[in-house]
C-alpha atoms as a PDB file:
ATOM      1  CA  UNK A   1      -1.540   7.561  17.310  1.00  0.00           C
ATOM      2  CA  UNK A   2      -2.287   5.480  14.291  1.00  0.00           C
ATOM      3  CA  UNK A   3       0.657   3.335  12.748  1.00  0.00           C
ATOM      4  CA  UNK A   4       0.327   2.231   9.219  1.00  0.00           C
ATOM      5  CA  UNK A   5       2.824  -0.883   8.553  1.00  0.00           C
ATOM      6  CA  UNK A   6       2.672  -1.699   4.531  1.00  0.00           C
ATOM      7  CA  UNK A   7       4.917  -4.834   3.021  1.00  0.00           C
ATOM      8  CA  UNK A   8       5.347  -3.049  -0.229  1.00  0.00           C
ATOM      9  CA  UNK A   9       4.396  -4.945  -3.574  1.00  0.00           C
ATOM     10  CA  UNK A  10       1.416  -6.832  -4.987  1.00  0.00           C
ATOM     11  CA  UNK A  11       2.042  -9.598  -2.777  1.00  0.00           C
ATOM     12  CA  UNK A  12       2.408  -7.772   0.164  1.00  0.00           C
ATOM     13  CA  UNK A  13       0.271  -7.308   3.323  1.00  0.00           C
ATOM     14  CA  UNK A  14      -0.826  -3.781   4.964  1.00  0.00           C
ATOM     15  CA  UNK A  15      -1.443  -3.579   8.621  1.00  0.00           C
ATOM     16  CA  UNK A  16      -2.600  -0.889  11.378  1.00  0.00           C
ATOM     17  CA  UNK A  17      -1.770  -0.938  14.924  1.00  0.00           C
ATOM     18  CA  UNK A  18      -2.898   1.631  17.640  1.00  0.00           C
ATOM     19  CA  UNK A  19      -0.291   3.408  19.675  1.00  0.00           C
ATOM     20  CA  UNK A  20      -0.706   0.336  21.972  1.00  0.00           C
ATOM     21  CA  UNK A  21      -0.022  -2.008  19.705  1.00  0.00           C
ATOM     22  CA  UNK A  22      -3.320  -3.317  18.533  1.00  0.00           C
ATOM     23  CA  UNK A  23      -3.914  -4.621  15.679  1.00  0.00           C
ATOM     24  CA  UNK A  24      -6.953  -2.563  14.260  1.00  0.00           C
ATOM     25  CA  UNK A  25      -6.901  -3.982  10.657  1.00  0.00           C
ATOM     26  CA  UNK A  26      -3.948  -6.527   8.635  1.00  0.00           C
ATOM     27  CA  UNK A  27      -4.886  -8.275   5.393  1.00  0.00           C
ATOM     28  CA  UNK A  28      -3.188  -8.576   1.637  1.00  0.00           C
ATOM     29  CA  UNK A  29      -2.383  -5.421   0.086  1.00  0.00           C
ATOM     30  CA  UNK A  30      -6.389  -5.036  -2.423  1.00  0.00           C
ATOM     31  CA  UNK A  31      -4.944  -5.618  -5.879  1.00  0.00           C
ATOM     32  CA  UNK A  32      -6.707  -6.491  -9.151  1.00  0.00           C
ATOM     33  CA  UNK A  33      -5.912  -8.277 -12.124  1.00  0.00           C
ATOM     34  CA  UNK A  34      -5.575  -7.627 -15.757  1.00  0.00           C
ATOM     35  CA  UNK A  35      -4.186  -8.057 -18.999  1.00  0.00           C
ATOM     36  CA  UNK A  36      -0.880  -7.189 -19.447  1.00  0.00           C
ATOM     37  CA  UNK A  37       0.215  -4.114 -21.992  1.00  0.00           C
ATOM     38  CA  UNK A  38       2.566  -6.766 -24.027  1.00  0.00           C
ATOM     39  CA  UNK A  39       2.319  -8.448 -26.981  1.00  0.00           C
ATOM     40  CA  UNK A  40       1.656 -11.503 -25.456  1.00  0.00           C
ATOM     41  CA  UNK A  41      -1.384 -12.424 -23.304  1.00  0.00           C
ATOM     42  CA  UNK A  42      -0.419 -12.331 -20.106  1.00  0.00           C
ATOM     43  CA  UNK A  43      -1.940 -10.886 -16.581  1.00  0.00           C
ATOM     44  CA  UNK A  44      -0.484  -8.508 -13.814  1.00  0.00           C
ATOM     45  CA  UNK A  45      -1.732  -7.568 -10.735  1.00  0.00           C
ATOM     46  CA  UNK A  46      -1.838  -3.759  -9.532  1.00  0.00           C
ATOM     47  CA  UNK A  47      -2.965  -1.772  -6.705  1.00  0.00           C
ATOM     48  CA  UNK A  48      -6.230  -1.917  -5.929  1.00  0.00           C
ATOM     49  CA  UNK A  49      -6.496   2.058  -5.720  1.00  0.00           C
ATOM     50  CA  UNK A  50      -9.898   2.588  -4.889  1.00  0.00           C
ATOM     51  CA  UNK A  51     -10.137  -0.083  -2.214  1.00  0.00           C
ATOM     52  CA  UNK A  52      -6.682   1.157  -0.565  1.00  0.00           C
ATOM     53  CA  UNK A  53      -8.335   4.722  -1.037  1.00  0.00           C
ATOM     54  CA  UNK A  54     -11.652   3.586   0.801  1.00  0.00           C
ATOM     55  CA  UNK A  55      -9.073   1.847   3.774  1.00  0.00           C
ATOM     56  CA  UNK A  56      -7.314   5.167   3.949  1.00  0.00           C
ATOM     57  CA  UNK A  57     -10.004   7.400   4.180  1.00  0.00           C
ATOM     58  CA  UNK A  58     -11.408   5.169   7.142  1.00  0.00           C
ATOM     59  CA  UNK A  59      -8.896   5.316   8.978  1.00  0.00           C
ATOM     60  CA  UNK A  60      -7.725   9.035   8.560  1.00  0.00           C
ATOM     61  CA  UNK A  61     -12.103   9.573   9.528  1.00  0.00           C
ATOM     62  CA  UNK A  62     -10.758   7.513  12.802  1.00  0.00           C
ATOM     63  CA  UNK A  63      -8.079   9.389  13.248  1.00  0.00           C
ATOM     64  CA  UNK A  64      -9.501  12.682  12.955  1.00  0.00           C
ATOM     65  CA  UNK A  65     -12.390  11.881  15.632  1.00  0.00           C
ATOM     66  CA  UNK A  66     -10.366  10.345  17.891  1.00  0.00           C
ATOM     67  CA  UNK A  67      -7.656  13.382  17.472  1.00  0.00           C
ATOM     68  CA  UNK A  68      -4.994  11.258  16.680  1.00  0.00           C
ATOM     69  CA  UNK A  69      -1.837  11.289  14.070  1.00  0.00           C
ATOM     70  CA  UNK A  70      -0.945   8.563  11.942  1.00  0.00           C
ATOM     71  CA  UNK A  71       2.014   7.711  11.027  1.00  0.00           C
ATOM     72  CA  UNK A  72       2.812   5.469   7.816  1.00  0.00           C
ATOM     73  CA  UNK A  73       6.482   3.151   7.018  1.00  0.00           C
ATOM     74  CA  UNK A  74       6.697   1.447   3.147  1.00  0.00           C
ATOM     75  CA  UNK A  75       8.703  -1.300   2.887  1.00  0.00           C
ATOM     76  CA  UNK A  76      11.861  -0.173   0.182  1.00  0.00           C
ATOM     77  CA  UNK A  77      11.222  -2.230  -3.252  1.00  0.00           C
ATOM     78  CA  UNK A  78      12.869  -4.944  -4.136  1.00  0.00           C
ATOM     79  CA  UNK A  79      15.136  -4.012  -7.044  1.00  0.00           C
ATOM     80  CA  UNK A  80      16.958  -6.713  -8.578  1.00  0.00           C
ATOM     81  CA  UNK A  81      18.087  -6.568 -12.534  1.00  0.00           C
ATOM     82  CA  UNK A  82      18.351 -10.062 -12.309  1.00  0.00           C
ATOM     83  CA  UNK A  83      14.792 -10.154 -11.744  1.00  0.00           C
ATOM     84  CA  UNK A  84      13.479  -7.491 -13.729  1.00  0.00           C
ATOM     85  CA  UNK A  85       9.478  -8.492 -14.001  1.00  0.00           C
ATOM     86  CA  UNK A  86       9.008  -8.349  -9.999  1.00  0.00           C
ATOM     87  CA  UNK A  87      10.993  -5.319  -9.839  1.00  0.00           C
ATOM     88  CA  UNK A  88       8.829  -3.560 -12.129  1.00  0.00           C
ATOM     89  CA  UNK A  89       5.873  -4.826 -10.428  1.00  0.00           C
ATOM     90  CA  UNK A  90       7.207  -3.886  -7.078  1.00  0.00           C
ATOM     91  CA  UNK A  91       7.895  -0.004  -8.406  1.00  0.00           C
ATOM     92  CA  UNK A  92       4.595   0.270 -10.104  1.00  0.00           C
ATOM     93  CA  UNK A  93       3.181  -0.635  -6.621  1.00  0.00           C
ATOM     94  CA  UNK A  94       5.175   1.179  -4.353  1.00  0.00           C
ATOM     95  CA  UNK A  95       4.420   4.415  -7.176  1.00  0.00           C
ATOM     96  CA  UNK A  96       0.793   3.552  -6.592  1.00  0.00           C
ATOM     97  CA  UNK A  97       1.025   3.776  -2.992  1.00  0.00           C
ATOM     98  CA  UNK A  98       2.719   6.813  -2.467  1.00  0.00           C
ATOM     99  CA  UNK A  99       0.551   8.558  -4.407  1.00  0.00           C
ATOM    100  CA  UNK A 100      -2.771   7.439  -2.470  1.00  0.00           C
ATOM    101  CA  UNK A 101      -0.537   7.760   0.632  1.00  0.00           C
ATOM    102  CA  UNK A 102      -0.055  11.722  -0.811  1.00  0.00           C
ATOM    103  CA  UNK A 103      -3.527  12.093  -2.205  1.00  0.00           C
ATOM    104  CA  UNK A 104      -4.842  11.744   1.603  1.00  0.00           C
ATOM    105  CA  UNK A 105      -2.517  13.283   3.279  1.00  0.00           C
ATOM    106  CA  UNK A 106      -0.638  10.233   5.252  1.00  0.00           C
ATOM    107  CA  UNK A 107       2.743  11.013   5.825  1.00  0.00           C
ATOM    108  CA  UNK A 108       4.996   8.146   5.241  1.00  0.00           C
ATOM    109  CA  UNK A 109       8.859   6.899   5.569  1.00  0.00           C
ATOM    110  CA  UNK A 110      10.758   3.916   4.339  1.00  0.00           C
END
């Protein structure tokens, strides 16, 4: 059994443990930077999506040979109206995420 453990958000940190507990691979969530959609110049970050794709597909390959199931849990988003920037961020991330999570076929659960 594979768990996949992901602090939601652009910020956030992804990690994957082993059914015994070992940590098999934890760093920042991959995002990228670019210019905002606004009027103003200004920068976001957002999912890395081929670099989380290319860390799913490993370990689902891993899983596979070693005839295992993985199992993912998502943070929930922060959603705050009194801070409505990093809960749009936060939503565009977590939207980003269950997609890939969808795309290859990783169940997930908040």
């Amino acid at each position: 059994m594979f768990f996949i453990g992901i602090d939601n958000g652009v910020s956030g940190t992804i990690a994957i443990l082993n059914e015994r507990g070992k940590v098999i691979w934890y760093d920042r969530t991959p995002v990228i930077e670019q210019l905002n959609y606004t009027k103003e110049k200004a920068y976001i970050h957002r999912i890395d999506f081929m670099k989380l794709k290319e860390l799913f597909d490993d370990i689902k390959e891993r899983a596979r040979q070693q005839d295992e199931v993985i199992q993912c849990r998502i943070e929930r988003p922060m959603v705050n109206p009194k801070r409505f920037k990093a809960t749009v961020s936060a939503l565009r991330a977590l939207e980003a995420t269950q997609i890939l999570l969808e795309l290859c076929g990783i169940p997930y659960e908040f």
